[in-house]
C-alpha atoms as a PDB file:
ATOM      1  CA  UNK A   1     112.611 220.401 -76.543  1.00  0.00           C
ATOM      2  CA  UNK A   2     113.105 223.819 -74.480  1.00  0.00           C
ATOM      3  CA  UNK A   3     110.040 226.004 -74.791  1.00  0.00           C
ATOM      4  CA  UNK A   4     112.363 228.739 -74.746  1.00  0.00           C
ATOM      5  CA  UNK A   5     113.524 227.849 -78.246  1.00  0.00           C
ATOM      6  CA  UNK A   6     109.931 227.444 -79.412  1.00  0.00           C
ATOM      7  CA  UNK A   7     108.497 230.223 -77.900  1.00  0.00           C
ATOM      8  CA  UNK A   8     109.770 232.878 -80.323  1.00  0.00           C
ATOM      9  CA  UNK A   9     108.479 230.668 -83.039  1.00  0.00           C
ATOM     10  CA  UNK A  10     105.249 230.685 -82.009  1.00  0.00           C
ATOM     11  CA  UNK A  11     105.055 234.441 -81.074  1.00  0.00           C
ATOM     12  CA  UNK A  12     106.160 234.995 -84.786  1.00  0.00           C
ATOM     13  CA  UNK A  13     103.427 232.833 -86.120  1.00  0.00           C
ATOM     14  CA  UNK A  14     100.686 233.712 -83.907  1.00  0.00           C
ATOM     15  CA  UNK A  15      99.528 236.146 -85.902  1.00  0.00           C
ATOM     16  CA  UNK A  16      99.404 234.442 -89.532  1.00  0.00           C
ATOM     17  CA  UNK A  17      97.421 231.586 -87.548  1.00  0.00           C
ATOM     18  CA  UNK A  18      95.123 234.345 -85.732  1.00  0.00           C
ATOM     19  CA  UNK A  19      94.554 235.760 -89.390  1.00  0.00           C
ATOM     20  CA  UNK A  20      93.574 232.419 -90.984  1.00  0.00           C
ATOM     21  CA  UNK A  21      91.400 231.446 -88.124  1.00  0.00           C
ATOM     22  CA  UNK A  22      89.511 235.039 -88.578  1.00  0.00           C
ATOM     23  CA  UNK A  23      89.408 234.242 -92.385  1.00  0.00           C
ATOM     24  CA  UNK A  24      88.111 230.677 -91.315  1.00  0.00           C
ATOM     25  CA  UNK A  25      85.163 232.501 -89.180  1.00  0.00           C
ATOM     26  CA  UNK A  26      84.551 235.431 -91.420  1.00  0.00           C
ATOM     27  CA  UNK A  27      83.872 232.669 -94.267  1.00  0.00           C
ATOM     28  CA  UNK A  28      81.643 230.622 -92.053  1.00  0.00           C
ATOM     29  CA  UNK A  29      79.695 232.714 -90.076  1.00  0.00           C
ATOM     30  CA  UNK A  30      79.970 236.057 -91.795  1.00  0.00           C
ATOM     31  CA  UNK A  31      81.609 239.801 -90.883  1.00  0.00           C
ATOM     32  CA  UNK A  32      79.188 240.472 -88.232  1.00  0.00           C
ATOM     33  CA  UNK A  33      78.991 237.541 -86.617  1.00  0.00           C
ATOM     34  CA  UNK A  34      83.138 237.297 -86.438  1.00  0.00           C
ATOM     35  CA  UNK A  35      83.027 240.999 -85.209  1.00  0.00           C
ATOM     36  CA  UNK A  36      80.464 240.219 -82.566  1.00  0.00           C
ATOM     37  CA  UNK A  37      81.841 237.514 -81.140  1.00  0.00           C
ATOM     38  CA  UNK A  38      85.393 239.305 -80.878  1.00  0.00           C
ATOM     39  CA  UNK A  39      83.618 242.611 -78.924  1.00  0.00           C
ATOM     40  CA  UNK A  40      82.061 239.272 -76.452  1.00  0.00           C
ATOM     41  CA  UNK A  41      85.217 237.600 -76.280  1.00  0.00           C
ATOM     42  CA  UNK A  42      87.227 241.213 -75.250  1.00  0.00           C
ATOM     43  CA  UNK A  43      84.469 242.331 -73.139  1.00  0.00           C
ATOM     44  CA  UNK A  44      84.201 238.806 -71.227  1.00  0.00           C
ATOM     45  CA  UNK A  45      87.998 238.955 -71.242  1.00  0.00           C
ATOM     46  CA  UNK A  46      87.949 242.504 -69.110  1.00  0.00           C
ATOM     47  CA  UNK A  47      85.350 240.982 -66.819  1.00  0.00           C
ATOM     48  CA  UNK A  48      87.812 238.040 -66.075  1.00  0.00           C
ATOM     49  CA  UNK A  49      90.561 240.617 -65.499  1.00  0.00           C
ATOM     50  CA  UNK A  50      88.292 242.720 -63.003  1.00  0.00           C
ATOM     51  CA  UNK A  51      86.765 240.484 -61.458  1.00  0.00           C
ATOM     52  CA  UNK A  52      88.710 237.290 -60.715  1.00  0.00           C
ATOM     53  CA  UNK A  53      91.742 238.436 -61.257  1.00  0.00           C
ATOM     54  CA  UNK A  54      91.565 242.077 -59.941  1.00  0.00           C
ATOM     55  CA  UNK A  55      93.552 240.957 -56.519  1.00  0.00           C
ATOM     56  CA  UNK A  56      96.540 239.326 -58.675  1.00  0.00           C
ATOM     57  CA  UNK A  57      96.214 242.756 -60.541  1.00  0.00           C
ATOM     58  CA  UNK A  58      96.733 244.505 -57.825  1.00  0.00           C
ATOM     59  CA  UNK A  59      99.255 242.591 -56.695  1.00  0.00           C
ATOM     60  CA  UNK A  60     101.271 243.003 -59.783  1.00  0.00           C
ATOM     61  CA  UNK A  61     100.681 246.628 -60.056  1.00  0.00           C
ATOM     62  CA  UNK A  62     102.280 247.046 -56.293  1.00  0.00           C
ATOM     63  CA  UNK A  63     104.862 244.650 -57.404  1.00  0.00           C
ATOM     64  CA  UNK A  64     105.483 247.145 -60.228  1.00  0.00           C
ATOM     65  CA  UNK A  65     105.114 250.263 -58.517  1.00  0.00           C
ATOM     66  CA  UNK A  66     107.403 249.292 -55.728  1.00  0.00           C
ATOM     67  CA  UNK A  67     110.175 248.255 -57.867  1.00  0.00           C
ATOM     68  CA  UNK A  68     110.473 244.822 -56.473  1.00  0.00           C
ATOM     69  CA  UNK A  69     109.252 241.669 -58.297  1.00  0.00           C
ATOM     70  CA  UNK A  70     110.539 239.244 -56.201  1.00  0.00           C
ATOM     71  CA  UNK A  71     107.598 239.114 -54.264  1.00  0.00           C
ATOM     72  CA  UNK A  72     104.853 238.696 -56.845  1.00  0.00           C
ATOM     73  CA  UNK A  73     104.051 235.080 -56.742  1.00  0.00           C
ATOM     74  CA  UNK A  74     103.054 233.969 -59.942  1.00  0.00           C
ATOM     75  CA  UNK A  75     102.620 230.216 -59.141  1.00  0.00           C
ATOM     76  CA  UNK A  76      99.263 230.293 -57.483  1.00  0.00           C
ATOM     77  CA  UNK A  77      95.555 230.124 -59.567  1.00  0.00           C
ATOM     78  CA  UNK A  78      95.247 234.093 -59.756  1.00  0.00           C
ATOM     79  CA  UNK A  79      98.363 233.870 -62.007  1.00  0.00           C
ATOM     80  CA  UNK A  80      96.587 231.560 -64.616  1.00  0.00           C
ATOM     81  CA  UNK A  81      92.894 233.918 -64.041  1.00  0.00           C
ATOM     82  CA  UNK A  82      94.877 236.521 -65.051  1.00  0.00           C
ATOM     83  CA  UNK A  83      96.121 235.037 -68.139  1.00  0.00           C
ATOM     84  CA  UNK A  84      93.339 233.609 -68.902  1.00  0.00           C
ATOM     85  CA  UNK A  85      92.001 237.095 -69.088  1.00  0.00           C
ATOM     86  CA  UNK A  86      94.474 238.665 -70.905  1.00  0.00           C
ATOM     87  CA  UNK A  87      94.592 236.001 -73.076  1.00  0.00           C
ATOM     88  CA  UNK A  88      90.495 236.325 -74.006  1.00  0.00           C
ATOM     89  CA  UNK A  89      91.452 241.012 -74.492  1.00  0.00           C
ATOM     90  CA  UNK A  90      94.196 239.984 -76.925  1.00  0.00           C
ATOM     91  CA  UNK A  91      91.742 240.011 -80.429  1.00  0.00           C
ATOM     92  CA  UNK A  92      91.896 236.867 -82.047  1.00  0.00           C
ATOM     93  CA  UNK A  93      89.894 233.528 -82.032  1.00  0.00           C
ATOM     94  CA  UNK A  94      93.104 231.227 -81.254  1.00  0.00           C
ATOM     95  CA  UNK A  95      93.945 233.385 -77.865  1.00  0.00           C
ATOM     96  CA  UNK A  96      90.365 233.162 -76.784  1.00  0.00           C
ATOM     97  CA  UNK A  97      90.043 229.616 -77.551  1.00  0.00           C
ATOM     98  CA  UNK A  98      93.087 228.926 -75.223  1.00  0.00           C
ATOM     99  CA  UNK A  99      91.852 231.339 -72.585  1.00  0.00           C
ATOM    100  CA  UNK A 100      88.948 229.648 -72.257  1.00  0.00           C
ATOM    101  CA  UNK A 101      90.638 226.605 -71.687  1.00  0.00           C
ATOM    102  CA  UNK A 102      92.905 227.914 -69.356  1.00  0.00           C
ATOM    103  CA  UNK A 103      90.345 229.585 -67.223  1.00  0.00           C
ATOM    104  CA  UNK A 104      87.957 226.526 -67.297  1.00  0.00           C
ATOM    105  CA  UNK A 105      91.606 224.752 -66.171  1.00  0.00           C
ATOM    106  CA  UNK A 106      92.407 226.947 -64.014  1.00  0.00           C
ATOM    107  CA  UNK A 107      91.195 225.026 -61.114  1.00  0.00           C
ATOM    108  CA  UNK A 108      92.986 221.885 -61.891  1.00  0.00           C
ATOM    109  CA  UNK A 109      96.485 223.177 -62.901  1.00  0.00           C
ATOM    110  CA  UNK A 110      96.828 225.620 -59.237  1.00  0.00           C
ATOM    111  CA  UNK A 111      99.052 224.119 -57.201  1.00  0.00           C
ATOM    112  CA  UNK A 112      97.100 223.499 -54.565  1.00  0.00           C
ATOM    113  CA  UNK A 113      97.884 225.973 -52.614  1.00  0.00           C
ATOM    114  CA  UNK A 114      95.371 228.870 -50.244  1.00  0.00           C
ATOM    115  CA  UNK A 115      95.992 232.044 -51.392  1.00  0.00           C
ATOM    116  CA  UNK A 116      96.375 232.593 -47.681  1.00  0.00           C
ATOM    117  CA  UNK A 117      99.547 230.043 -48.115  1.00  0.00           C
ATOM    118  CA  UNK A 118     101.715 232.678 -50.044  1.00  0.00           C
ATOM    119  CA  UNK A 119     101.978 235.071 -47.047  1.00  0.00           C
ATOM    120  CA  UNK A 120     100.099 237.853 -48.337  1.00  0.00           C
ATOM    121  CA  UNK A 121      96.542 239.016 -46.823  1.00  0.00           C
ATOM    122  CA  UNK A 122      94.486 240.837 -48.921  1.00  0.00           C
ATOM    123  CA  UNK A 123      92.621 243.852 -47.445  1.00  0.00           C
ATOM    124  CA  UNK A 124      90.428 246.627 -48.555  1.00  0.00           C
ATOM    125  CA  UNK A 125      91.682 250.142 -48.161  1.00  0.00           C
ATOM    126  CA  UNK A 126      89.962 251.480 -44.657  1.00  0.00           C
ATOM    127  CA  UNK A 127      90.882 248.106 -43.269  1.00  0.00           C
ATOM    128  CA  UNK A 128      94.462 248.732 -42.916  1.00  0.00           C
ATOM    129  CA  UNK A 129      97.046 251.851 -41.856  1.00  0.00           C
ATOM    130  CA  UNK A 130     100.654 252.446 -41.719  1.00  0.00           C
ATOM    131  CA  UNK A 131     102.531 251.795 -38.843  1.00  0.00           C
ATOM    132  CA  UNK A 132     105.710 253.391 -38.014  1.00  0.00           C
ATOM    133  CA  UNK A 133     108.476 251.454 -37.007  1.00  0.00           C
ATOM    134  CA  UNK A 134     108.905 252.710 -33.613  1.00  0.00           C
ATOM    135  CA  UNK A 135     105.459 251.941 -32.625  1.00  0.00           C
ATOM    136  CA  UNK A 136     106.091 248.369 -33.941  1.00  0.00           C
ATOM    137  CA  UNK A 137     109.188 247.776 -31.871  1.00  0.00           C
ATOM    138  CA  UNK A 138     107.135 249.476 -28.303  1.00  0.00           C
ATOM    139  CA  UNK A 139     104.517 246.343 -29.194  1.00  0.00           C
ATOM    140  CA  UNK A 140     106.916 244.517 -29.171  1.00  0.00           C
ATOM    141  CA  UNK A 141     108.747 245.387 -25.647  1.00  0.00           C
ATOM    142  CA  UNK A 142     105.365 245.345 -24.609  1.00  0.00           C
ATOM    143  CA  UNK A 143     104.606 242.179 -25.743  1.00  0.00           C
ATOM    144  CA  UNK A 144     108.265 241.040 -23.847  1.00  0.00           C
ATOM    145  CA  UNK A 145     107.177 242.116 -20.356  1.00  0.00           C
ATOM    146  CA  UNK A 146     103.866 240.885 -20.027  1.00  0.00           C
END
């Protein structure tokens, strides 16, 4: 079946099944413990997202700012990092169950691909500057002649 149709289903149950799980815990474990190991689960969550996934962030965020999403790639293992992470902020034990799977998948499911593959390099601020189109096309006459 089309995981389009079941996707809404499971969006609508998600949180009846994220409330019985807590239940489950609470009853188990006890308040505190449940509580605790939320605040871990969000806080290890965040570190995913700043840490592993912070260059897919950013990429998203230009993606965002620019206006154009056609050039956020969301095939390669940053994509899944970064869900994993959001996935493991969302409170609940179900979404941090599956992203903890997903991020210890996350190497297995990429597609194989370098992020140097997808065309885009990566660099810190004070290693790059903008360049005017009129001094890119005097490289390139320059370039010509030589």
């Amino acid at each position: 079946m089309n995981i389009v149709k079941w996707l809404p289903i499971v969006l609508l149950t998600l949180p009846l099944m994220e409330l019985a799980a807590l239940i489950v815990v609470i009853v188990t474990f006890g308040l505190l413990w449940a509580i605790a190991a939320q605040a871990l689960s969000s806080l290890v969550g965040l570190a995913v997202l700043r840490h592993a996934g912070g260059t897919h962030v950013s990429r998203v965020r230009a993606a965002f700012g620019d206006g154009s999403i056609n050039a956020l790639s969301a095939d390669g293992r940053g994509s899944l990092t970064l869900f994993a992470g959001i996935l493991m902020l969302v409170p609940g034990f179900i979404t941090d169950v599956g992203g903890l799977l997903l991020l210890a998948a996350a190497p297995f499911l990429g597609t194989g691909r370098r992020a140097a593959d997808d065309g885009i390099i990566d660099l810190a601020p004070e290693q790059w500057h903008q360049v005017n189109d009129r001094e890119i096309a005097d490289r390139r006459r320059g370039d010509a002649e030589h």
